[in-house]
N, C-alpha and C. Protein backbone atom coordinates (compact mmCIF):
# COMPACT_ATOMS: atom_id res chain seq x y z
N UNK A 1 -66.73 39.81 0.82
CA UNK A 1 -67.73 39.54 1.82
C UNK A 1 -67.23 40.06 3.16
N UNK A 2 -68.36 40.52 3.61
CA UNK A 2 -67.37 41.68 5.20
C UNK A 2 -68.37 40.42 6.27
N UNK A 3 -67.95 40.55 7.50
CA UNK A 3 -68.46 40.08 8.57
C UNK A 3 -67.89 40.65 9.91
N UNK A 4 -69.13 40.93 10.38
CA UNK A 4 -69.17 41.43 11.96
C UNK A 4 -69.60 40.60 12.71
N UNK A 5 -68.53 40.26 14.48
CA UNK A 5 -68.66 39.91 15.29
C UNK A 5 -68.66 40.59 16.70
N UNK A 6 -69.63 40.13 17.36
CA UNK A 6 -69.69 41.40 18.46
C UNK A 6 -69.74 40.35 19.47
N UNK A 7 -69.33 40.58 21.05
CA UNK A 7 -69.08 40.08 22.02
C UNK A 7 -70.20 40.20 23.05
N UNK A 8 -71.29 39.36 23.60
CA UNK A 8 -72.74 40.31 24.46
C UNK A 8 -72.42 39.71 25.42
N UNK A 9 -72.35 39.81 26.65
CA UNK A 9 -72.09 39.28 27.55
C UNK A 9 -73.58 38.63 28.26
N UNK A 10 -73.64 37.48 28.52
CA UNK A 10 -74.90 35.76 28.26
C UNK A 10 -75.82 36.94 29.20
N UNK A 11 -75.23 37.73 30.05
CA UNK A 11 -76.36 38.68 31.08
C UNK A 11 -77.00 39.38 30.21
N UNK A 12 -76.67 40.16 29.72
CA UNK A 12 -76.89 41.24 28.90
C UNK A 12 -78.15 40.94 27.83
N UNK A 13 -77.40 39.54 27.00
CA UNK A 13 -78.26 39.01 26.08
C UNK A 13 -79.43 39.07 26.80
N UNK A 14 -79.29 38.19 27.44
CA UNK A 14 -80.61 36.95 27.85
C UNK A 14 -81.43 38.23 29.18
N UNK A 15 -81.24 39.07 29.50
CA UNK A 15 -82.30 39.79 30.30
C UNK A 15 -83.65 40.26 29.78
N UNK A 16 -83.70 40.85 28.86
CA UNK A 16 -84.61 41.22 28.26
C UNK A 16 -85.18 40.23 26.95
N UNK A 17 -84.74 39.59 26.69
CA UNK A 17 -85.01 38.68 25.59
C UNK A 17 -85.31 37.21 26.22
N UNK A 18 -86.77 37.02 24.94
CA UNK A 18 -87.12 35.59 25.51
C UNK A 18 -85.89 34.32 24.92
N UNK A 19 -86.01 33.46 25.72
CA UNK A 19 -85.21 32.05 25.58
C UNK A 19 -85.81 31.09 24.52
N UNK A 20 -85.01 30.22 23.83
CA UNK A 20 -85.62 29.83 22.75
C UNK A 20 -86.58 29.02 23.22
N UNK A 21 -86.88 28.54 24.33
CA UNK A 21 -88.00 27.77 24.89
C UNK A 21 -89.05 28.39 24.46
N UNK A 22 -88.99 29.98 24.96
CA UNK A 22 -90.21 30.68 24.69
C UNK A 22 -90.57 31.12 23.44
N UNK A 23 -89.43 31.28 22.99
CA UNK A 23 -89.48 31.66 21.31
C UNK A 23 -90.37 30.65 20.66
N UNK A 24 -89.87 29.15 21.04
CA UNK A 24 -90.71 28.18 20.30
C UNK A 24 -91.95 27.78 20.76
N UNK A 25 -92.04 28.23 22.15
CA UNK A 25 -93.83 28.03 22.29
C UNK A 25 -94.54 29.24 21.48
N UNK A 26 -93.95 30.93 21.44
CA UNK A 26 -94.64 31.52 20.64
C UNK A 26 -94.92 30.72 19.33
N UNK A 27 -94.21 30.37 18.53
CA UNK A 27 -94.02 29.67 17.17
C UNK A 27 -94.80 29.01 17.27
N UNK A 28 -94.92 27.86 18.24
CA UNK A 28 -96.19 26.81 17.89
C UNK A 28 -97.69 27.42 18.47
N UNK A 29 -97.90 28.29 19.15
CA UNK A 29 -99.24 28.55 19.31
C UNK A 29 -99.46 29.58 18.03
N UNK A 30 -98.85 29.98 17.01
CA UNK A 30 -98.93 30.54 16.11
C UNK A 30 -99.21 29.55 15.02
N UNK A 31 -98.65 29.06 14.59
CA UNK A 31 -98.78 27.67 13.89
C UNK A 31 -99.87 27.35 12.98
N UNK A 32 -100.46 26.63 14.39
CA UNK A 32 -102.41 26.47 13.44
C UNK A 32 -102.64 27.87 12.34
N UNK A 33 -102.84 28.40 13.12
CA UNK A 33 -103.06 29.44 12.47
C UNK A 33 -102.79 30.34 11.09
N UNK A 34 -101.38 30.09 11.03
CA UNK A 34 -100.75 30.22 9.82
C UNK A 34 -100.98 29.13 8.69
N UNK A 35 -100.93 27.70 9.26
CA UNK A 35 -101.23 26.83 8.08
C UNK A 35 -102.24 27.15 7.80
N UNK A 36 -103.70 27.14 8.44
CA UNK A 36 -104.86 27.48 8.30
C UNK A 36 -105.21 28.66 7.04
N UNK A 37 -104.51 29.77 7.56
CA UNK A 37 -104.67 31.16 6.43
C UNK A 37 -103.76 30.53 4.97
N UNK A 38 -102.37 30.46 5.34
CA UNK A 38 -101.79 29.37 4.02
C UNK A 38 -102.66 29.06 3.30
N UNK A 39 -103.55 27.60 3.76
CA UNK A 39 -104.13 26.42 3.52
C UNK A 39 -105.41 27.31 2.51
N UNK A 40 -106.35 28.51 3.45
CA UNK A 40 -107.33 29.40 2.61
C UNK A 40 -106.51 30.09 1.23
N UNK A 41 -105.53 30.80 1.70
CA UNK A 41 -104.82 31.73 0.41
C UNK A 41 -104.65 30.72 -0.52
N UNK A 42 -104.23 29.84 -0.54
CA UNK A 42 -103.43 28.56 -2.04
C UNK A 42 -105.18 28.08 -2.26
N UNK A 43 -106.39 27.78 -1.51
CA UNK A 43 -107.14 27.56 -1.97
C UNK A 43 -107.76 28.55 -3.12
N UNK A 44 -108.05 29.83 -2.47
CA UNK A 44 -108.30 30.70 -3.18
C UNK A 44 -107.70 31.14 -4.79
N UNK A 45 -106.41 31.14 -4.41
CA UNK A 45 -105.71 31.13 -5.43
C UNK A 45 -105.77 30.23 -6.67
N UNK A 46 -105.81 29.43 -7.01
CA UNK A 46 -106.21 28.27 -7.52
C UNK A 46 -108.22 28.57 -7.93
N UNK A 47 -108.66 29.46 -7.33
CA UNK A 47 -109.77 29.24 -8.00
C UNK A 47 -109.93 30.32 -9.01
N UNK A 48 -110.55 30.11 -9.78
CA UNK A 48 -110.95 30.85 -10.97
C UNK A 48 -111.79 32.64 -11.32
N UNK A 49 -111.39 33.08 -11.84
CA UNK A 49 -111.98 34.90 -11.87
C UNK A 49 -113.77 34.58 -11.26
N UNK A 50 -114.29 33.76 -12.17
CA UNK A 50 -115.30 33.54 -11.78
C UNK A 50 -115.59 32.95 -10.83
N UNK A 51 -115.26 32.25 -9.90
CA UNK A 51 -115.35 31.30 -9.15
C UNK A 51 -115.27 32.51 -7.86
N UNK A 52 -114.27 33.33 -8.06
CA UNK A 52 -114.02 34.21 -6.83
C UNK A 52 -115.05 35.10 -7.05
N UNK A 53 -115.63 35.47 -8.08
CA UNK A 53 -116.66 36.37 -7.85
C UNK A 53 -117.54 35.91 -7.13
N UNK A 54 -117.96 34.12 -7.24
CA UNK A 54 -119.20 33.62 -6.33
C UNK A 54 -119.14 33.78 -5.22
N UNK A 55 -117.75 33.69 -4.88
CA UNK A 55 -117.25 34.19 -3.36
C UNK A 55 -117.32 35.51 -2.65
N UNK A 56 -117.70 36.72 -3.69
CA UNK A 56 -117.85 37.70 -3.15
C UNK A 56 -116.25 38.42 -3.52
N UNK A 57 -115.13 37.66 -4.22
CA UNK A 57 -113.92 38.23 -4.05
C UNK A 57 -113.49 38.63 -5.59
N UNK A 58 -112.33 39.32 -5.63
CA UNK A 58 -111.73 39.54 -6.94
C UNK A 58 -110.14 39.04 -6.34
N UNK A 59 -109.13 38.98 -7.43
CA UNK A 59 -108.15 38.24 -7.19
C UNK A 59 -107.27 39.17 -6.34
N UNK A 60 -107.52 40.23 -6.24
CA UNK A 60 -106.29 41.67 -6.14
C UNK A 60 -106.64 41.57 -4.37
N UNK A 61 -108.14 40.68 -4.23
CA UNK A 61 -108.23 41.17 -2.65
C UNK A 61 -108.30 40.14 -2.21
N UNK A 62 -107.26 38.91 -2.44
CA UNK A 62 -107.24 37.55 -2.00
C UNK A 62 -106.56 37.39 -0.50
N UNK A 63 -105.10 38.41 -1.01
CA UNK A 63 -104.03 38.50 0.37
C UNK A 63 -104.94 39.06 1.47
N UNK A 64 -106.01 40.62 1.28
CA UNK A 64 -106.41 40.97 2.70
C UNK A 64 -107.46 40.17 2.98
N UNK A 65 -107.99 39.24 2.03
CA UNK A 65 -109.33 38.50 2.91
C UNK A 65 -108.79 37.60 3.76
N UNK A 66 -107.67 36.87 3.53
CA UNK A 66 -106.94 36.11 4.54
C UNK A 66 -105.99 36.83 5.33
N UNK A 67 -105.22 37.35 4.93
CA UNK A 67 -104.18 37.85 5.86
C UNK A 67 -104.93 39.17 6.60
N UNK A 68 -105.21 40.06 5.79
CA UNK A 68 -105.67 41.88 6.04
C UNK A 68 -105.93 41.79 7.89
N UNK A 69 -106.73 41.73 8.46
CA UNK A 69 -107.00 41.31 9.82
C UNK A 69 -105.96 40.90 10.89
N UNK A 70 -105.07 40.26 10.11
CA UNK A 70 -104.29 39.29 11.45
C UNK A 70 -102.99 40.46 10.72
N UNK A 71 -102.52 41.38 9.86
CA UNK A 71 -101.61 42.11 9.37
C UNK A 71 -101.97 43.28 9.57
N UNK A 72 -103.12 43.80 10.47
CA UNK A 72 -103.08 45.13 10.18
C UNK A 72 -102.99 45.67 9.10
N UNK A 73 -103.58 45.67 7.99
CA UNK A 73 -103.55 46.14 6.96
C UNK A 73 -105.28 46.69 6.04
C-alpha cells in the first residue's frame, strides 16, 4: 500500500476553495432534491413492465426520466 502526503500551506488551500460551512450549505440545499428523485427512481423501480408502460415508461428509461435533466444527459 503506497501513500502520499503533501504539505498546502492553510493560504493556499483555503483561497480559492469553499469552507466546509459552505460545502455543507451546498449539500443541504441539494438534499430535498436528491431524496425526492431517489424516493421517484426506487418507486419506479419496483413497479412492474406493465405498470411502467401505463406510465408512458419502459425500464431502460427509468434513470433519465428522473435523473436525465438534472445530469445532463
Amino acid at each position: 500500500m503506497a501513500s502520499i502526503t503533501t504539505n498546502t500551506p492553510s493560504a493556499a488551500r483555503d483561497a480559492g476553495s469553499p469552507g466546509w460551512l459552505e460545502r455543507l450549505a451546498h449539500w443541504a440545499e441539494g438534499y430535498p432534491s436528491w431524496k425526492a428523485n431517489s424516493s421517484e427512481f426506487q418507486r419506479l423501480l419496483a413497479m412492474t413492465d406493465a405498470e411502467l408502460a401505463r406510465e408512458g415508461l419502459t425500464r431502460d428509461a427509468i434513470a433519465y426520466h428522473v435523473f436525465g435533466a438534472r445530469m445532463g444527459i
